[in-house]
C-alpha atoms as a PDB file:
ATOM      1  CA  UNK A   1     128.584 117.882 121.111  1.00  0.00           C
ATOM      2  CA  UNK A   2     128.213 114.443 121.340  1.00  0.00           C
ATOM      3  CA  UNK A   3     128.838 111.762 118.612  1.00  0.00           C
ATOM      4  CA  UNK A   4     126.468 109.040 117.577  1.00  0.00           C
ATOM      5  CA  UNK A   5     127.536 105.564 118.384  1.00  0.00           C
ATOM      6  CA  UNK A   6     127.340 103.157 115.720  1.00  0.00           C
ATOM      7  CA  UNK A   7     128.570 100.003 116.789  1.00  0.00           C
ATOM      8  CA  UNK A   8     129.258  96.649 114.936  1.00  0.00           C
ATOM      9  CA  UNK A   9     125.979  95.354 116.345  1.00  0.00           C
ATOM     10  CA  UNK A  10     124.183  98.403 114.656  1.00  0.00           C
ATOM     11  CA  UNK A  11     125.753  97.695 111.181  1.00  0.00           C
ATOM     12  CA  UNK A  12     124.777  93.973 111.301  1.00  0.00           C
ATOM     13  CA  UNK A  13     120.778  94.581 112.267  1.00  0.00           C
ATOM     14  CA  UNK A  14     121.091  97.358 109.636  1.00  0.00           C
ATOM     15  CA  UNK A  15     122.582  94.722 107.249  1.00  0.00           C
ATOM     16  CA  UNK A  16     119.629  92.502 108.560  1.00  0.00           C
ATOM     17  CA  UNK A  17     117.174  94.438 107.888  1.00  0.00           C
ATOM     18  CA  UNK A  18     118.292  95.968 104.039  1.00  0.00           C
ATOM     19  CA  UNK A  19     118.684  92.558 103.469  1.00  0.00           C
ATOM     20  CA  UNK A  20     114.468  92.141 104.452  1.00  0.00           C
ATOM     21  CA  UNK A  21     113.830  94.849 102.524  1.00  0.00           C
ATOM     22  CA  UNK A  22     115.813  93.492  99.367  1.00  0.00           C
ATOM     23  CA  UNK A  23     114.015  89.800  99.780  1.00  0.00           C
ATOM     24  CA  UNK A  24     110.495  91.586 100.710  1.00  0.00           C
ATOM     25  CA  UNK A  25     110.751  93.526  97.211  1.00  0.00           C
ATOM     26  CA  UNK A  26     110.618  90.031  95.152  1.00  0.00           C
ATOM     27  CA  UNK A  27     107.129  89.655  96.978  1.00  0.00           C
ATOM     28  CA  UNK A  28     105.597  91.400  94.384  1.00  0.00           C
ATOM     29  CA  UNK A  29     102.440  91.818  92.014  1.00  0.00           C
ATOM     30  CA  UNK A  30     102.748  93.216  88.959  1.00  0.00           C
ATOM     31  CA  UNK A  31     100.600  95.896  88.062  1.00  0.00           C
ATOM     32  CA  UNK A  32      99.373  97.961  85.109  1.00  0.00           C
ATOM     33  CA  UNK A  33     101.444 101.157  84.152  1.00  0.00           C
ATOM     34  CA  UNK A  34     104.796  99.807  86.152  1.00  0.00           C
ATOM     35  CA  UNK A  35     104.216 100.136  89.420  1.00  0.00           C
ATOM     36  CA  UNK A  36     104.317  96.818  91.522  1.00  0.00           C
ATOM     37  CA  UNK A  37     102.496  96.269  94.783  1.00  0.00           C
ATOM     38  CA  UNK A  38     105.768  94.978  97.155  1.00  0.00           C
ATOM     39  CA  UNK A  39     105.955  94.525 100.752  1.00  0.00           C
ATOM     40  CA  UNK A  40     108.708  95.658 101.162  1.00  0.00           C
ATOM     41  CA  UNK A  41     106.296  98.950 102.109  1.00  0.00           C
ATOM     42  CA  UNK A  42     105.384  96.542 105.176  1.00  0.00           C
ATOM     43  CA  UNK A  43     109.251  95.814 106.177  1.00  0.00           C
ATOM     44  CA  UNK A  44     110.682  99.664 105.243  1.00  0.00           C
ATOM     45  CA  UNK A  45     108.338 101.200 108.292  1.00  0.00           C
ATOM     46  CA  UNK A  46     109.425  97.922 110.727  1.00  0.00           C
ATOM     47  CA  UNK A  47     112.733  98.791 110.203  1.00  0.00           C
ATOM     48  CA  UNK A  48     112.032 102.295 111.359  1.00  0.00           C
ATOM     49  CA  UNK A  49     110.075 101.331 114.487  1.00  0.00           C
ATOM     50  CA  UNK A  50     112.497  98.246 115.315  1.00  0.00           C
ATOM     51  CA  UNK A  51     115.789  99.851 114.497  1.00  0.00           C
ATOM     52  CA  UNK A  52     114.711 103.402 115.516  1.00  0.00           C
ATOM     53  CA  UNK A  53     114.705 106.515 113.129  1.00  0.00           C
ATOM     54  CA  UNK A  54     118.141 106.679 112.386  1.00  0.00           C
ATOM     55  CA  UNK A  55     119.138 103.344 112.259  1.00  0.00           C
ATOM     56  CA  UNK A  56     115.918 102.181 110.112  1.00  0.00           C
ATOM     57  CA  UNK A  57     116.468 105.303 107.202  1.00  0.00           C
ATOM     58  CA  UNK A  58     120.295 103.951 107.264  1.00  0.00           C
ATOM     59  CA  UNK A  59     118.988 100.458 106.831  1.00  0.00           C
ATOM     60  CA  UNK A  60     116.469 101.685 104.003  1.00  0.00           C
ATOM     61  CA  UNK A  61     119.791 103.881 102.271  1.00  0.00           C
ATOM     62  CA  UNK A  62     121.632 100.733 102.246  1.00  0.00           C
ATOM     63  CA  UNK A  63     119.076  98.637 100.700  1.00  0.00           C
ATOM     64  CA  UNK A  64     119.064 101.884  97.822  1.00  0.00           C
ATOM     65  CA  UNK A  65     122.724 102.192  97.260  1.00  0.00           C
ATOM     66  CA  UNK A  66     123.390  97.761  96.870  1.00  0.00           C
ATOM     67  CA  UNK A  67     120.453  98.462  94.413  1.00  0.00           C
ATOM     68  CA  UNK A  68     121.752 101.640  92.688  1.00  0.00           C
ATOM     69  CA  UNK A  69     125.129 100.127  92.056  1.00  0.00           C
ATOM     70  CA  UNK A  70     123.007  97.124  90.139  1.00  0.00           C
ATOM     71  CA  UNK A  71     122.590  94.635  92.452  1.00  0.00           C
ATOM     72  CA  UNK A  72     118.991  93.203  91.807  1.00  0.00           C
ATOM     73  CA  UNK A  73     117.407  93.630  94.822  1.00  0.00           C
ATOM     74  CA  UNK A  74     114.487  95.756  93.483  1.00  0.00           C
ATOM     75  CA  UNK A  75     111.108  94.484  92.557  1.00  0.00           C
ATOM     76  CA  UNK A  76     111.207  91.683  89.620  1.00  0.00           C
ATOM     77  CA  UNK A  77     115.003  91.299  90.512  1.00  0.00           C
ATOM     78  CA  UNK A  78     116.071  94.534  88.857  1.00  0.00           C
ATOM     79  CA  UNK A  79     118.526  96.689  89.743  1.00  0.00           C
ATOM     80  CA  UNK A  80     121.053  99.836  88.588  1.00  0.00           C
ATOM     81  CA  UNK A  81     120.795 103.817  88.661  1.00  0.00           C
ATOM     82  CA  UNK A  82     118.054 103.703  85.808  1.00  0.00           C
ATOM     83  CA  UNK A  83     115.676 101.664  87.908  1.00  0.00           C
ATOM     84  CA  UNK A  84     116.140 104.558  90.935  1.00  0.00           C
ATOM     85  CA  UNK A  85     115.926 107.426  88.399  1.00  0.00           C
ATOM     86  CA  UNK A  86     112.945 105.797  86.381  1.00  0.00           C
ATOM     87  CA  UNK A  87     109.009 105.367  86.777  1.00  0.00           C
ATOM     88  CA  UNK A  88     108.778 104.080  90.392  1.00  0.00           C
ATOM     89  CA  UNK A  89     112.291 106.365  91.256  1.00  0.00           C
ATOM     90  CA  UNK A  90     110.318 108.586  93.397  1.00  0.00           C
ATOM     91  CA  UNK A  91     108.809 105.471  95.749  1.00  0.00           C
ATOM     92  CA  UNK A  92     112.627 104.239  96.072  1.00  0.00           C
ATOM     93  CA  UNK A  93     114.001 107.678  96.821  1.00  0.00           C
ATOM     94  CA  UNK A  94     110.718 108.144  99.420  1.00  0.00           C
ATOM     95  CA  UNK A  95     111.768 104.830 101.395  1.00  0.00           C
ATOM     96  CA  UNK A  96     114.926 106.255 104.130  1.00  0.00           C
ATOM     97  CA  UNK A  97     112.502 109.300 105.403  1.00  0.00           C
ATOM     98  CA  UNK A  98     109.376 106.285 105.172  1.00  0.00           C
ATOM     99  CA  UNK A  99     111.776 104.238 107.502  1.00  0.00           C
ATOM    100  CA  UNK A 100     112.623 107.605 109.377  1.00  0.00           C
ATOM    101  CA  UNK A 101     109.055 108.886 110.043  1.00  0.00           C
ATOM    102  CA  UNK A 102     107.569 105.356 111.326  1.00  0.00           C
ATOM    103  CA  UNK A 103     110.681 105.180 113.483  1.00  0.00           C
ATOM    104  CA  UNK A 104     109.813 108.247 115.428  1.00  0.00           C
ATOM    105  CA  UNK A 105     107.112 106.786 117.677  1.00  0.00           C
ATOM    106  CA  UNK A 106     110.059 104.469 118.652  1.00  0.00           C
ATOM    107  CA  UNK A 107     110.530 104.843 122.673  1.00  0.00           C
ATOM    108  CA  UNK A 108     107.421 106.467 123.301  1.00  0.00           C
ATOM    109  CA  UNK A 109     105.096 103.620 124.529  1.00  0.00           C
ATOM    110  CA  UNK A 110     102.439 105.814 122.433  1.00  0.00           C
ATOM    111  CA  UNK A 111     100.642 104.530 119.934  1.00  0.00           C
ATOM    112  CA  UNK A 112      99.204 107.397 118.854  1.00  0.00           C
ATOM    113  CA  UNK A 113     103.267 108.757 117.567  1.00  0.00           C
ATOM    114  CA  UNK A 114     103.505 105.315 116.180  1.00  0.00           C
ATOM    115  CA  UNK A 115     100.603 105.477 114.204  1.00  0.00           C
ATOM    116  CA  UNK A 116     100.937 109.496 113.176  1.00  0.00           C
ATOM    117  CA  UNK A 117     104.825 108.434 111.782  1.00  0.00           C
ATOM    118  CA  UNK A 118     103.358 105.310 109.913  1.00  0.00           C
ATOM    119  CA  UNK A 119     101.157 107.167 108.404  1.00  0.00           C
ATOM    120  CA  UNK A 120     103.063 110.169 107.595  1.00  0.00           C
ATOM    121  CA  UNK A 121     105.763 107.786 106.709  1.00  0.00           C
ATOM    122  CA  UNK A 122     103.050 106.049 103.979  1.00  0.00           C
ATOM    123  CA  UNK A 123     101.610 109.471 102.778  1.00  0.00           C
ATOM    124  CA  UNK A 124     105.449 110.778 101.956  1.00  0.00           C
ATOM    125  CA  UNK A 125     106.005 107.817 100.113  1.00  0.00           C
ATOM    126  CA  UNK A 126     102.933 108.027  97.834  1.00  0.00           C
ATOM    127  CA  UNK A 127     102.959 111.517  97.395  1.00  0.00           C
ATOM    128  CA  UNK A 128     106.906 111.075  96.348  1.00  0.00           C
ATOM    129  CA  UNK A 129     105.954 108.096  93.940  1.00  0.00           C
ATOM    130  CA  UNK A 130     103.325 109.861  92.390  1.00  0.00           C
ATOM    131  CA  UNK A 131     104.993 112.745  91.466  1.00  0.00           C
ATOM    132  CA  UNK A 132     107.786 111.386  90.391  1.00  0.00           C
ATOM    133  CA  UNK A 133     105.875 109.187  88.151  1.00  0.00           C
ATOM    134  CA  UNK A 134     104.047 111.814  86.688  1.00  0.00           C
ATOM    135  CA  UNK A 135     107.398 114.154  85.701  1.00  0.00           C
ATOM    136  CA  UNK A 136     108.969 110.669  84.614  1.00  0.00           C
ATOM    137  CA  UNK A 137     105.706 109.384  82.562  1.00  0.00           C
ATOM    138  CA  UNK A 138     104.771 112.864  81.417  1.00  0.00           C
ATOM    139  CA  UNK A 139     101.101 112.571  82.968  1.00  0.00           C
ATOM    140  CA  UNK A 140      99.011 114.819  84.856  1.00  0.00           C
ATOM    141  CA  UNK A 141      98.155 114.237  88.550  1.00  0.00           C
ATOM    142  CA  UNK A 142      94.870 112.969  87.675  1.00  0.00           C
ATOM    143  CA  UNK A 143      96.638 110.445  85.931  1.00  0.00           C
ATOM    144  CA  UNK A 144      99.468 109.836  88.281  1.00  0.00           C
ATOM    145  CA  UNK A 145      97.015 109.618  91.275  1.00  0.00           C
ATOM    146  CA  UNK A 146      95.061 106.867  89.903  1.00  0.00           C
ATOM    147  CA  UNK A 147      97.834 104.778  88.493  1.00  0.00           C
ATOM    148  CA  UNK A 148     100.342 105.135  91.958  1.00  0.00           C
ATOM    149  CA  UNK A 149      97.925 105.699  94.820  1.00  0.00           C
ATOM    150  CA  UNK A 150      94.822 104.747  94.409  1.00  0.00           C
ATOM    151  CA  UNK A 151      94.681 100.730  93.235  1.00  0.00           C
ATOM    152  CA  UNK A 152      97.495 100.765  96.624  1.00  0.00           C
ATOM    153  CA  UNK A 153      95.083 102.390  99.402  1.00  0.00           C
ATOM    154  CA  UNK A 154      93.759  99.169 101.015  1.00  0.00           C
ATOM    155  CA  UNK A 155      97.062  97.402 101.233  1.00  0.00           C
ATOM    156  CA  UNK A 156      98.224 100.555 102.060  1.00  0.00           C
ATOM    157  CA  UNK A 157      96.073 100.431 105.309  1.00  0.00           C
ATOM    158  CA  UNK A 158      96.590  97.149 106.252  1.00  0.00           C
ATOM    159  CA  UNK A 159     100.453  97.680 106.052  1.00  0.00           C
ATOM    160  CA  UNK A 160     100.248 100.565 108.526  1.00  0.00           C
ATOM    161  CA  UNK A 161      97.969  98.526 110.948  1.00  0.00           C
ATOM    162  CA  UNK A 162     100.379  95.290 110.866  1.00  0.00           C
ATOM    163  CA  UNK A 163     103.267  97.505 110.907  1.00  0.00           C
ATOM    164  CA  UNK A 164     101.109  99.056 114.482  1.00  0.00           C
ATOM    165  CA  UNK A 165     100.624  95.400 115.396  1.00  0.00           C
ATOM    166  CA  UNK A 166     103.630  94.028 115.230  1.00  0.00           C
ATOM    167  CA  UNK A 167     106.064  96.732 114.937  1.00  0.00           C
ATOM    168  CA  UNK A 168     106.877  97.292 119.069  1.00  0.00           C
ATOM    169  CA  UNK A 169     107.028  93.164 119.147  1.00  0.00           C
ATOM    170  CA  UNK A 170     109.939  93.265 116.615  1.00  0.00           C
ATOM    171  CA  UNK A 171     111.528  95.999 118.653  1.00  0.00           C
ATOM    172  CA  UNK A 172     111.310  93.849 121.774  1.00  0.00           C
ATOM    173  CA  UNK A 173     112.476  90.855 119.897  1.00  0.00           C
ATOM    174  CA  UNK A 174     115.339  92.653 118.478  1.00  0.00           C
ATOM    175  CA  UNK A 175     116.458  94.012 121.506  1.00  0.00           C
ATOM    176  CA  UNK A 176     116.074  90.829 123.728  1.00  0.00           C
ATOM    177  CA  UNK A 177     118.118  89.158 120.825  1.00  0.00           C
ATOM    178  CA  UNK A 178     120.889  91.630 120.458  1.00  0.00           C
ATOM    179  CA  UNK A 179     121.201  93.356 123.864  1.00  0.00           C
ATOM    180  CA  UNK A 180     119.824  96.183 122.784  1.00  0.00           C
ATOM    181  CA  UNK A 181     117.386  99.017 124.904  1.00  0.00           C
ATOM    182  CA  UNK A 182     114.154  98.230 124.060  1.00  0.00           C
ATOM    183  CA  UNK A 183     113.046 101.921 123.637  1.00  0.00           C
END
């Protein structure tokens, strides 16, 4: 059995990329109830496509653990342990299998793997965040639904079809850039 390769080159474009998915978090609106509306939910599933499953979900943990151990890289420049085990916990927790998932198509030249991981990716993610939210808030589903899911369904969508768009050019830009194969 053969064991994965993770050179120097892959630790700096996973740096590179946690580090897009720390400055993408301060792009944020505030919303009612506590949960923000980031894009770093745009940058989480481009790390999976450009990086590739592994290499994107390592990238996402990364971004988690800098924030976990309080640096404020979370949305509204918060960080530490409460802000991962708190209200929006379950989104945070949600984001290395959202990189994962949207990483999957990676390789395939098919856009129809691409599109099934973004959006599994996306669904995961929600359904993580609203259930977390709803043990954490001590509200029903009902309640959870409409405060975590549904005010974020049309940026939702247009996340997953930019992330489509533009993902495979990021890959090929990456890979150009850093010698890397570009499936």
């Amino acid at each position: 059995m053969g064991r994965s390769k993770f050179s120097i080159r892959d630790l700096c474009l996973t740096g590179i990329f946690a580090a897009f998915i720390a400055v993408s978090s301060q792009l944020s609106v505030p919303m009612p109830h506590g949960v923000p509306m980031t894009l770093q939910t745009l940058v989480i599933p481009l790390a999976g496509i450009a990086l590739g499953a592994k290499k994107g979900a390592i990238a996402t943990l990364a971004y988690l653990i800098i924030g976990a151990a309080g640096l404020p890289v979370f949305a509204g420049y918060m960080g530490g342990i409460g802000i991962v085990f708190g209200p929006t916990g379950g989104f945070l927790l949600s984001f290395p299998a959202m990189a994962f998932l949207s990483g999957i198509g990676r390789g395939k030249n098919k856009m129809a793997w691409m599109a099934f991981g973004l959006v599994a990716g996306a669904s995961l993610n929600y359904a993580c965040g609203m259930l977390w939210f709803g043990f954490v808030a001590n509200v029903d589903l009902k309640t959870a639904f409409a405060v975590c899911v549904l005010p974020f369904i049309p940026t939702a969508m247009l996340k997953i079809v930019l992330s489509a768009l533009f993902g495979t050019q990021i890959r090929r830009a990456v890979a150009k850039y850093f010698s890397l194969s570009p499936t």
